[in-house]
PDB file of N, CA and C in Angstrom:
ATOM      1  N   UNK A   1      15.036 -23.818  -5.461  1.00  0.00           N
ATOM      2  CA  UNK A   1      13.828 -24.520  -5.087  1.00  0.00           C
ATOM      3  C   UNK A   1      13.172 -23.770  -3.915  1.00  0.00           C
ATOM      4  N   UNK A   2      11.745 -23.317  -4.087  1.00  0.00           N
ATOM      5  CA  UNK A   2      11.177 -23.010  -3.183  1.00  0.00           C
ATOM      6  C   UNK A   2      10.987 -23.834  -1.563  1.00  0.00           C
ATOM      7  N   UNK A   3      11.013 -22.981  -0.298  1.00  0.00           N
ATOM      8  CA  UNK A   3      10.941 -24.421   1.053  1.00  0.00           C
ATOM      9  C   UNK A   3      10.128 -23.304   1.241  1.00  0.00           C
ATOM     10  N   UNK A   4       8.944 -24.381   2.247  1.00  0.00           N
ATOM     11  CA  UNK A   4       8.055 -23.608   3.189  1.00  0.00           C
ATOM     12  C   UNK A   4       8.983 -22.992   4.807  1.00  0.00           C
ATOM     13  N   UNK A   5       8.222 -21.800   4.647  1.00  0.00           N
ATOM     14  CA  UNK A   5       8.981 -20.838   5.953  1.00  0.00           C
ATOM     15  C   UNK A   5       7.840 -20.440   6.593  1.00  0.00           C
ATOM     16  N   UNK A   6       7.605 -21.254   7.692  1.00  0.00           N
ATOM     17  CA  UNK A   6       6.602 -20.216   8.924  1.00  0.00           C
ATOM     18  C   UNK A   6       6.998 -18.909   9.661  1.00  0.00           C
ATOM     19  N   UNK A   7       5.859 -17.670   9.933  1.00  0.00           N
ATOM     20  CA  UNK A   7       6.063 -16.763  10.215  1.00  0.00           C
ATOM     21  C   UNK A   7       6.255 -17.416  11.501  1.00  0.00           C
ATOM     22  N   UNK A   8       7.296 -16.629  12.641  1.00  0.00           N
ATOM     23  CA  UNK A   8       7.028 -17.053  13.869  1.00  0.00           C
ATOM     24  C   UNK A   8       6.036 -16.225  14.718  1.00  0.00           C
ATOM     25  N   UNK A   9       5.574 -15.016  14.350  1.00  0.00           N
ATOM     26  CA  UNK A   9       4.756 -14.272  14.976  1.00  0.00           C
ATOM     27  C   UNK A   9       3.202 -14.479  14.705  1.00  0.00           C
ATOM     28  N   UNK A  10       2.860 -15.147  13.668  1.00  0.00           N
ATOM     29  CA  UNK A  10       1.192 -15.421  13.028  1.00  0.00           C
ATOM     30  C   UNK A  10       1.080 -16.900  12.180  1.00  0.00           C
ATOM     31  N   UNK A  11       2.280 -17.351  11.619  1.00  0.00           N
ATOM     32  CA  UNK A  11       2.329 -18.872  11.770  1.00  0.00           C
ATOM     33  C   UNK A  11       1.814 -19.223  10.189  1.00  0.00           C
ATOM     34  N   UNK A  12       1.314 -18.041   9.621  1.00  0.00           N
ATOM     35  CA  UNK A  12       1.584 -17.996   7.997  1.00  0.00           C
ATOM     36  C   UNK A  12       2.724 -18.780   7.557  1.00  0.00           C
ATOM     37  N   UNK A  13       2.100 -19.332   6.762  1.00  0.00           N
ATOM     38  CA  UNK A  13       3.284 -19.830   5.818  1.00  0.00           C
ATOM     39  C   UNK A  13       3.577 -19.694   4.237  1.00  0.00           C
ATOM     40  N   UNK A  14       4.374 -19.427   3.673  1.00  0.00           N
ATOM     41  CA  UNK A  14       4.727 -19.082   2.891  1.00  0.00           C
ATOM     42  C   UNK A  14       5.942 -19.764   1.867  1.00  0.00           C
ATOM     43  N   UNK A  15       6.146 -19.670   0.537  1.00  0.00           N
ATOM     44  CA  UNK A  15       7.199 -20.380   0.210  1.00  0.00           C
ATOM     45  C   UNK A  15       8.268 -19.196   0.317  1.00  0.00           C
ATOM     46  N   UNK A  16      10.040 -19.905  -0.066  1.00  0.00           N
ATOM     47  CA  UNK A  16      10.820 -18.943   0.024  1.00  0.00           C
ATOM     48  C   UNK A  16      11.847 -19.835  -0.667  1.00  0.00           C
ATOM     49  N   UNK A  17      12.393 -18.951  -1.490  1.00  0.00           N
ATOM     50  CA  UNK A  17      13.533 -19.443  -1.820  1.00  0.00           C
ATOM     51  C   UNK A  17      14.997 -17.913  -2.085  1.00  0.00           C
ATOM     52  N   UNK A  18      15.983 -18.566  -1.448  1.00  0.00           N
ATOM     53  CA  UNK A  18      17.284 -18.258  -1.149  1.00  0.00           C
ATOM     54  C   UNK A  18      17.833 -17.956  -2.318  1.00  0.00           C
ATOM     55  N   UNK A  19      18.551 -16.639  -3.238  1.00  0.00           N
ATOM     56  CA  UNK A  19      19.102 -16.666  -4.137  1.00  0.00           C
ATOM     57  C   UNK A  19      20.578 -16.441  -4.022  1.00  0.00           C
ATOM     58  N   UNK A  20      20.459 -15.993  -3.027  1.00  0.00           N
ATOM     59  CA  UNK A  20      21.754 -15.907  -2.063  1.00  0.00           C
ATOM     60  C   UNK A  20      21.332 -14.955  -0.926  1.00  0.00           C
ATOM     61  N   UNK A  21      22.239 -14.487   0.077  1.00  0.00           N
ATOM     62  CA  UNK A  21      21.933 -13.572   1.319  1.00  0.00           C
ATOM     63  C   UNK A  21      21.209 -12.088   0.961  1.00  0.00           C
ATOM     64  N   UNK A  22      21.412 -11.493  -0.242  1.00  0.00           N
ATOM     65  CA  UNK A  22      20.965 -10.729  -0.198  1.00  0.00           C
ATOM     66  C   UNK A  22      19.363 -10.950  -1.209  1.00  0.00           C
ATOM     67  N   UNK A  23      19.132 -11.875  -1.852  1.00  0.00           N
ATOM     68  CA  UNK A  23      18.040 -11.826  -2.715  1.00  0.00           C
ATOM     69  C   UNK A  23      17.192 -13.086  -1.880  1.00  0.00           C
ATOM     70  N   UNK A  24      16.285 -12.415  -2.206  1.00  0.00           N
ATOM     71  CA  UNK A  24      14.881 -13.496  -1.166  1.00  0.00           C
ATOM     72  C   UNK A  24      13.570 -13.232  -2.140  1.00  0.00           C
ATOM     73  N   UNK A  25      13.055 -14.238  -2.731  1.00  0.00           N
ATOM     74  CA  UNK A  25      12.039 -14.497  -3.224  1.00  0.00           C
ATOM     75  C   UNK A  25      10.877 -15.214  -2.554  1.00  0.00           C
ATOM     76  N   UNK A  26       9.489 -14.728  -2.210  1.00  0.00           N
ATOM     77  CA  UNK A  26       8.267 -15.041  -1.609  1.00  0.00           C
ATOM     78  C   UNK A  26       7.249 -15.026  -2.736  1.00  0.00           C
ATOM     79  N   UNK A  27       6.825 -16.816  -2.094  1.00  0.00           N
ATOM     80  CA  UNK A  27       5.485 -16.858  -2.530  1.00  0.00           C
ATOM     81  C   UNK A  27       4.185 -17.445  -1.362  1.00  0.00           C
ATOM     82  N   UNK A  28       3.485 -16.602  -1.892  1.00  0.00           N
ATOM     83  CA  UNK A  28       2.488 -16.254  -0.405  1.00  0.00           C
ATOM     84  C   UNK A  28       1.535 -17.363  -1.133  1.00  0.00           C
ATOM     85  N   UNK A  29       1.247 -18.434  -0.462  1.00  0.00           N
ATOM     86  CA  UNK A  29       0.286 -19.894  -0.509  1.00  0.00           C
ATOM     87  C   UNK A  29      -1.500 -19.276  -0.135  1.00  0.00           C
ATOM     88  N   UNK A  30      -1.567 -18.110   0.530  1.00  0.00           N
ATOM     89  CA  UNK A  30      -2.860 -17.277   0.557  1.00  0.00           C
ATOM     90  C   UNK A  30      -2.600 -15.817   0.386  1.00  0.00           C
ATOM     91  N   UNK A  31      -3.922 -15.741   0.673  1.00  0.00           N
ATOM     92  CA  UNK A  31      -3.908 -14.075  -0.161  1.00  0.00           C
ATOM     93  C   UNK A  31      -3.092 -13.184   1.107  1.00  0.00           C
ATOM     94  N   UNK A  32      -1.900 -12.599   1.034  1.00  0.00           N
ATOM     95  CA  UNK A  32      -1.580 -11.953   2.126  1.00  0.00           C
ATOM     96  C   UNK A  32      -2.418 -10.972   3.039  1.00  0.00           C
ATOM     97  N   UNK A  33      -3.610 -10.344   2.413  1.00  0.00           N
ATOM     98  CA  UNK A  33      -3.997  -9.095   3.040  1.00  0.00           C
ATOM     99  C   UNK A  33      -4.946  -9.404   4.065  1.00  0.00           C
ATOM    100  N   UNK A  34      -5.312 -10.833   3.750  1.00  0.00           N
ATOM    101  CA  UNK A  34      -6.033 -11.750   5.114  1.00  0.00           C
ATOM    102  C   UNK A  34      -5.379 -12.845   5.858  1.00  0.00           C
ATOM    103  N   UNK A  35      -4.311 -13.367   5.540  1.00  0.00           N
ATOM    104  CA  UNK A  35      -3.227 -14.124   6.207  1.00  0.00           C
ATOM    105  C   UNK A  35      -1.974 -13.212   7.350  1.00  0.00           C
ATOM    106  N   UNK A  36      -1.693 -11.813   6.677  1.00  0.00           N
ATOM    107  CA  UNK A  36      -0.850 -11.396   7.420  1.00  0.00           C
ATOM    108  C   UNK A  36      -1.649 -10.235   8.385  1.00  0.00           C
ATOM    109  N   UNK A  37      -1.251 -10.869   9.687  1.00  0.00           N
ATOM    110  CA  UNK A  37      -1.736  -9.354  10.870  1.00  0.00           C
ATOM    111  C   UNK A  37      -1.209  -8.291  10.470  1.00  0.00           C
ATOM    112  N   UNK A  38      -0.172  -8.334  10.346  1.00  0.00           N
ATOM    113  CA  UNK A  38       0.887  -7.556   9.739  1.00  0.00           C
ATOM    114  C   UNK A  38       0.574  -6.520   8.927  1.00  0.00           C
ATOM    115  N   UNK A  39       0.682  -6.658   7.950  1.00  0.00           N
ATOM    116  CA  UNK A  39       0.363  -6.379   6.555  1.00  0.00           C
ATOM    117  C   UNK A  39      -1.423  -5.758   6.395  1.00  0.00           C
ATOM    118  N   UNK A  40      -2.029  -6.563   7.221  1.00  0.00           N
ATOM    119  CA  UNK A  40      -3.372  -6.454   7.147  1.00  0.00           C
ATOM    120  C   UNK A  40      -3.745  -4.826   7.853  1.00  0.00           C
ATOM    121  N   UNK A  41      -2.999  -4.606   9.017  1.00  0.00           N
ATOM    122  CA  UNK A  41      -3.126  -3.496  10.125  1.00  0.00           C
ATOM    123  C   UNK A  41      -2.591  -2.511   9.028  1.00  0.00           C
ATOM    124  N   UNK A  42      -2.102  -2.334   8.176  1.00  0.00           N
ATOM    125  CA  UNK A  42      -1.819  -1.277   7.648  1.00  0.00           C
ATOM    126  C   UNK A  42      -2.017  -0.936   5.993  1.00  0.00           C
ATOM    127  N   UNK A  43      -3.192  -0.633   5.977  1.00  0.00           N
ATOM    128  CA  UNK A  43      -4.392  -0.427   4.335  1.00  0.00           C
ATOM    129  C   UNK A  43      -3.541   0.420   3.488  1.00  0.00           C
ATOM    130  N   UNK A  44      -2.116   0.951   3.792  1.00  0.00           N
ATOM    131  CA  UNK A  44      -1.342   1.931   2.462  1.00  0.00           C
ATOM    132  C   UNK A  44      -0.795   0.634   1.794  1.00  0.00           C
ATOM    133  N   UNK A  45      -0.558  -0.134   2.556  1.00  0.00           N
ATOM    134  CA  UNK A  45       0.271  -0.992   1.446  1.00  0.00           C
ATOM    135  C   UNK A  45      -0.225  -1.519   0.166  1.00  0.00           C
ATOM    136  N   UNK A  46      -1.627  -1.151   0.182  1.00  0.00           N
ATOM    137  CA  UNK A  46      -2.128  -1.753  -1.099  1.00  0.00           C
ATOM    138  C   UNK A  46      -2.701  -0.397  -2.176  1.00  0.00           C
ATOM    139  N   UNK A  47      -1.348  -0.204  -3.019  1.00  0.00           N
ATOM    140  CA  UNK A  47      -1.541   0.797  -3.666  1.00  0.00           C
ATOM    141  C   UNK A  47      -2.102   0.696  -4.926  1.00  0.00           C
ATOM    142  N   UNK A  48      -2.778   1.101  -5.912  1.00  0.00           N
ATOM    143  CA  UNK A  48      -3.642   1.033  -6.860  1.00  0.00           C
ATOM    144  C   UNK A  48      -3.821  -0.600  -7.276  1.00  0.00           C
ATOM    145  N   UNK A  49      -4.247  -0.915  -6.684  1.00  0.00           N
ATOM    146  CA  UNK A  49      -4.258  -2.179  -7.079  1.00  0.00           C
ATOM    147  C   UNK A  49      -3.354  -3.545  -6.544  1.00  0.00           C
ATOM    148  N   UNK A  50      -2.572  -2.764  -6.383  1.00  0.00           N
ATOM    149  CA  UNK A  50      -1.054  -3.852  -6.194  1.00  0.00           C
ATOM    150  C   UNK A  50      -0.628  -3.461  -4.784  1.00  0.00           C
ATOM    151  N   UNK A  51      -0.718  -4.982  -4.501  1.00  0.00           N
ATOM    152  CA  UNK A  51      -0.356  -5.612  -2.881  1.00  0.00           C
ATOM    153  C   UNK A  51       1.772  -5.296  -2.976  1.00  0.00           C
ATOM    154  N   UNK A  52       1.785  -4.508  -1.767  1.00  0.00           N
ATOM    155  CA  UNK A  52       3.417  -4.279  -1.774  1.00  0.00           C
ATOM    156  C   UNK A  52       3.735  -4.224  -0.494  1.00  0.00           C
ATOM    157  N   UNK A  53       2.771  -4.822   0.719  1.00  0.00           N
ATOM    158  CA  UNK A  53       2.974  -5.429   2.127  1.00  0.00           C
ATOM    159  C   UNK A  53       4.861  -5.982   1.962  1.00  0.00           C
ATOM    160  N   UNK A  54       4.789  -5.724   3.301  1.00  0.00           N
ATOM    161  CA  UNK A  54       6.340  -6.382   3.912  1.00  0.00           C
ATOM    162  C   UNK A  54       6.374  -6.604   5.197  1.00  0.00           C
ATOM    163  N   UNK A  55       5.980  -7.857   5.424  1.00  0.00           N
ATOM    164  CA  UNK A  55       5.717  -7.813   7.147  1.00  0.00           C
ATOM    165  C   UNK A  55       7.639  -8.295   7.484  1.00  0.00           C
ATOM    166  N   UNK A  56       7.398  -6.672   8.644  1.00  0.00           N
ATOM    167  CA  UNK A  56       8.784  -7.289   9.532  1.00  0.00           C
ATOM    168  C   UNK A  56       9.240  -8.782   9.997  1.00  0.00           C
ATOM    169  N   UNK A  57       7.641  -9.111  10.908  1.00  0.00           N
ATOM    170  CA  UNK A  57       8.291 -10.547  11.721  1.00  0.00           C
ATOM    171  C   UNK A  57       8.280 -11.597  10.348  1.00  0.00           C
ATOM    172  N   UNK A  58       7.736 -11.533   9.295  1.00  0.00           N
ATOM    173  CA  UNK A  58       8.122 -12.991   8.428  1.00  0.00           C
ATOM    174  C   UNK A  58       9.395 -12.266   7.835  1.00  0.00           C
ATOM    175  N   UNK A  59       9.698 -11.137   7.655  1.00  0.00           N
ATOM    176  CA  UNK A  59      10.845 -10.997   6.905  1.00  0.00           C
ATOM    177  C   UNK A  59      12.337 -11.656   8.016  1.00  0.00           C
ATOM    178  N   UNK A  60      11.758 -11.086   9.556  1.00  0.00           N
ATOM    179  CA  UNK A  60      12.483 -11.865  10.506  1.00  0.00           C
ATOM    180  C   UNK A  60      13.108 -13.393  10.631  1.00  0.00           C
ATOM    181  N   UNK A  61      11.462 -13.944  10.472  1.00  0.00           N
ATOM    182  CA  UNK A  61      11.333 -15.304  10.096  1.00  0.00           C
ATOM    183  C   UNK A  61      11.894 -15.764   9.365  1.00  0.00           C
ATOM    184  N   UNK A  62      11.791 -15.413   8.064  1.00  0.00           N
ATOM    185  CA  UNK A  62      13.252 -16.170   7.194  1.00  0.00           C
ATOM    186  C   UNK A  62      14.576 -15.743   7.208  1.00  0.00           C
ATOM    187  N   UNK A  63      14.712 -14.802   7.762  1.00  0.00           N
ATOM    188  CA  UNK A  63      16.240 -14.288   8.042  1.00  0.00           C
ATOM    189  C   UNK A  63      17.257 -15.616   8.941  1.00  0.00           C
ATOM    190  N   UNK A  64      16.291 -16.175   9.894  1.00  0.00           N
ATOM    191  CA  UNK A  64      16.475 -16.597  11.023  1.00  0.00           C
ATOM    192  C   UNK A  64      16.527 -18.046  10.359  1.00  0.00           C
ATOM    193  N   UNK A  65      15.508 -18.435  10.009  1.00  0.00           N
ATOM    194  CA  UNK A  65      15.643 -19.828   8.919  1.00  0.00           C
ATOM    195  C   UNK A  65      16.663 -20.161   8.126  1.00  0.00           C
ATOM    196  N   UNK A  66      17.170 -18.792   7.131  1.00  0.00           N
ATOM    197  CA  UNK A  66      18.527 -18.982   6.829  1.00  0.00           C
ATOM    198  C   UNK A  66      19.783 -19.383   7.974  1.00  0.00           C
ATOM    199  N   UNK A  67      19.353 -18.393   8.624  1.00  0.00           N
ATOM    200  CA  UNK A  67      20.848 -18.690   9.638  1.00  0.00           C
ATOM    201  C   UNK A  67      20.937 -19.928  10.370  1.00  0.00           C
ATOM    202  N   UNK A  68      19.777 -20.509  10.583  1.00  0.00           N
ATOM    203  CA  UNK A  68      20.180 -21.656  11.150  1.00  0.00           C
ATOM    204  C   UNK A  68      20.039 -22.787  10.766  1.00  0.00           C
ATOM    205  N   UNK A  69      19.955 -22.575   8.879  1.00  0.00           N
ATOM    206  CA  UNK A  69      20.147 -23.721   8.165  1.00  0.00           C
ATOM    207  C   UNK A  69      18.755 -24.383   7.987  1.00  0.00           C
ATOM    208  N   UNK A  70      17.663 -23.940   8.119  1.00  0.00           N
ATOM    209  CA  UNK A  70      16.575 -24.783   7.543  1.00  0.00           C
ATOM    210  C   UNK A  70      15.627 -24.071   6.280  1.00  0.00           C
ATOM    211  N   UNK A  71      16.871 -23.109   5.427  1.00  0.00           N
ATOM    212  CA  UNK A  71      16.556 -22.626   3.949  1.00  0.00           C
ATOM    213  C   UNK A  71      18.033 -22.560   3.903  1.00  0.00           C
ATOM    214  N   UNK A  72      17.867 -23.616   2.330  1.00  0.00           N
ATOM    215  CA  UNK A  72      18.925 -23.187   1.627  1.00  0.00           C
ATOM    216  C   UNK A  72      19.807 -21.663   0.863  1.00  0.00           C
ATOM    217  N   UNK A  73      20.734 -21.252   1.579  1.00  0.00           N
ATOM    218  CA  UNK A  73      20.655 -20.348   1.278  1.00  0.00           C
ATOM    219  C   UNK A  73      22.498 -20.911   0.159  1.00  0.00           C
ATOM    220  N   UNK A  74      22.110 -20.965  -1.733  1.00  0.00           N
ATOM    221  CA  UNK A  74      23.851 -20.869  -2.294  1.00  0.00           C
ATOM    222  C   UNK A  74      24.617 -20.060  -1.757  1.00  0.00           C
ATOM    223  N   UNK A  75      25.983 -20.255  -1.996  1.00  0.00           N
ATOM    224  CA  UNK A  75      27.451 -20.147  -1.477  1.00  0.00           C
ATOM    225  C   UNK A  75      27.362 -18.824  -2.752  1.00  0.00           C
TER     226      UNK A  75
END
């Protein structure tokens, strides 16, 4: 099940769901390339067409959400 995860650095939010520690699935609730500072500051990420942004601090952000238990992350 997807949970909402706020960025802590820009406050985006986003869905996320836990497939376990190493698999992380995002779904971006707006268009990332105007929601993320991130992502936005740097125009390679959008290569022929296709958005392939990875902002550090939300990837932070849910790292941190997992660990302290407010995304389910299965056993």
């Amino acid at each position: 099940m997807m949970e909402p995860v706020e960025c802590d650095r820009c406050g985006t939010c986003v869905l996320v769901e836990k497939n376990s520690w190493h698999h992380t699935s995002i779904q971006w609730r707006t268009d990332p390339q105007t929601a993320c500072e991130a992502d936005r500051a740097n125009p390679e990420l959008l290569q022929r067409g296709v958005w392939v942004g990875s902002c550090p601090p939300l990837r932070d952000s849910i790292r941190r959400a997992a660990i302290d238990g407010r995304l389910t992350v299965p056993d």
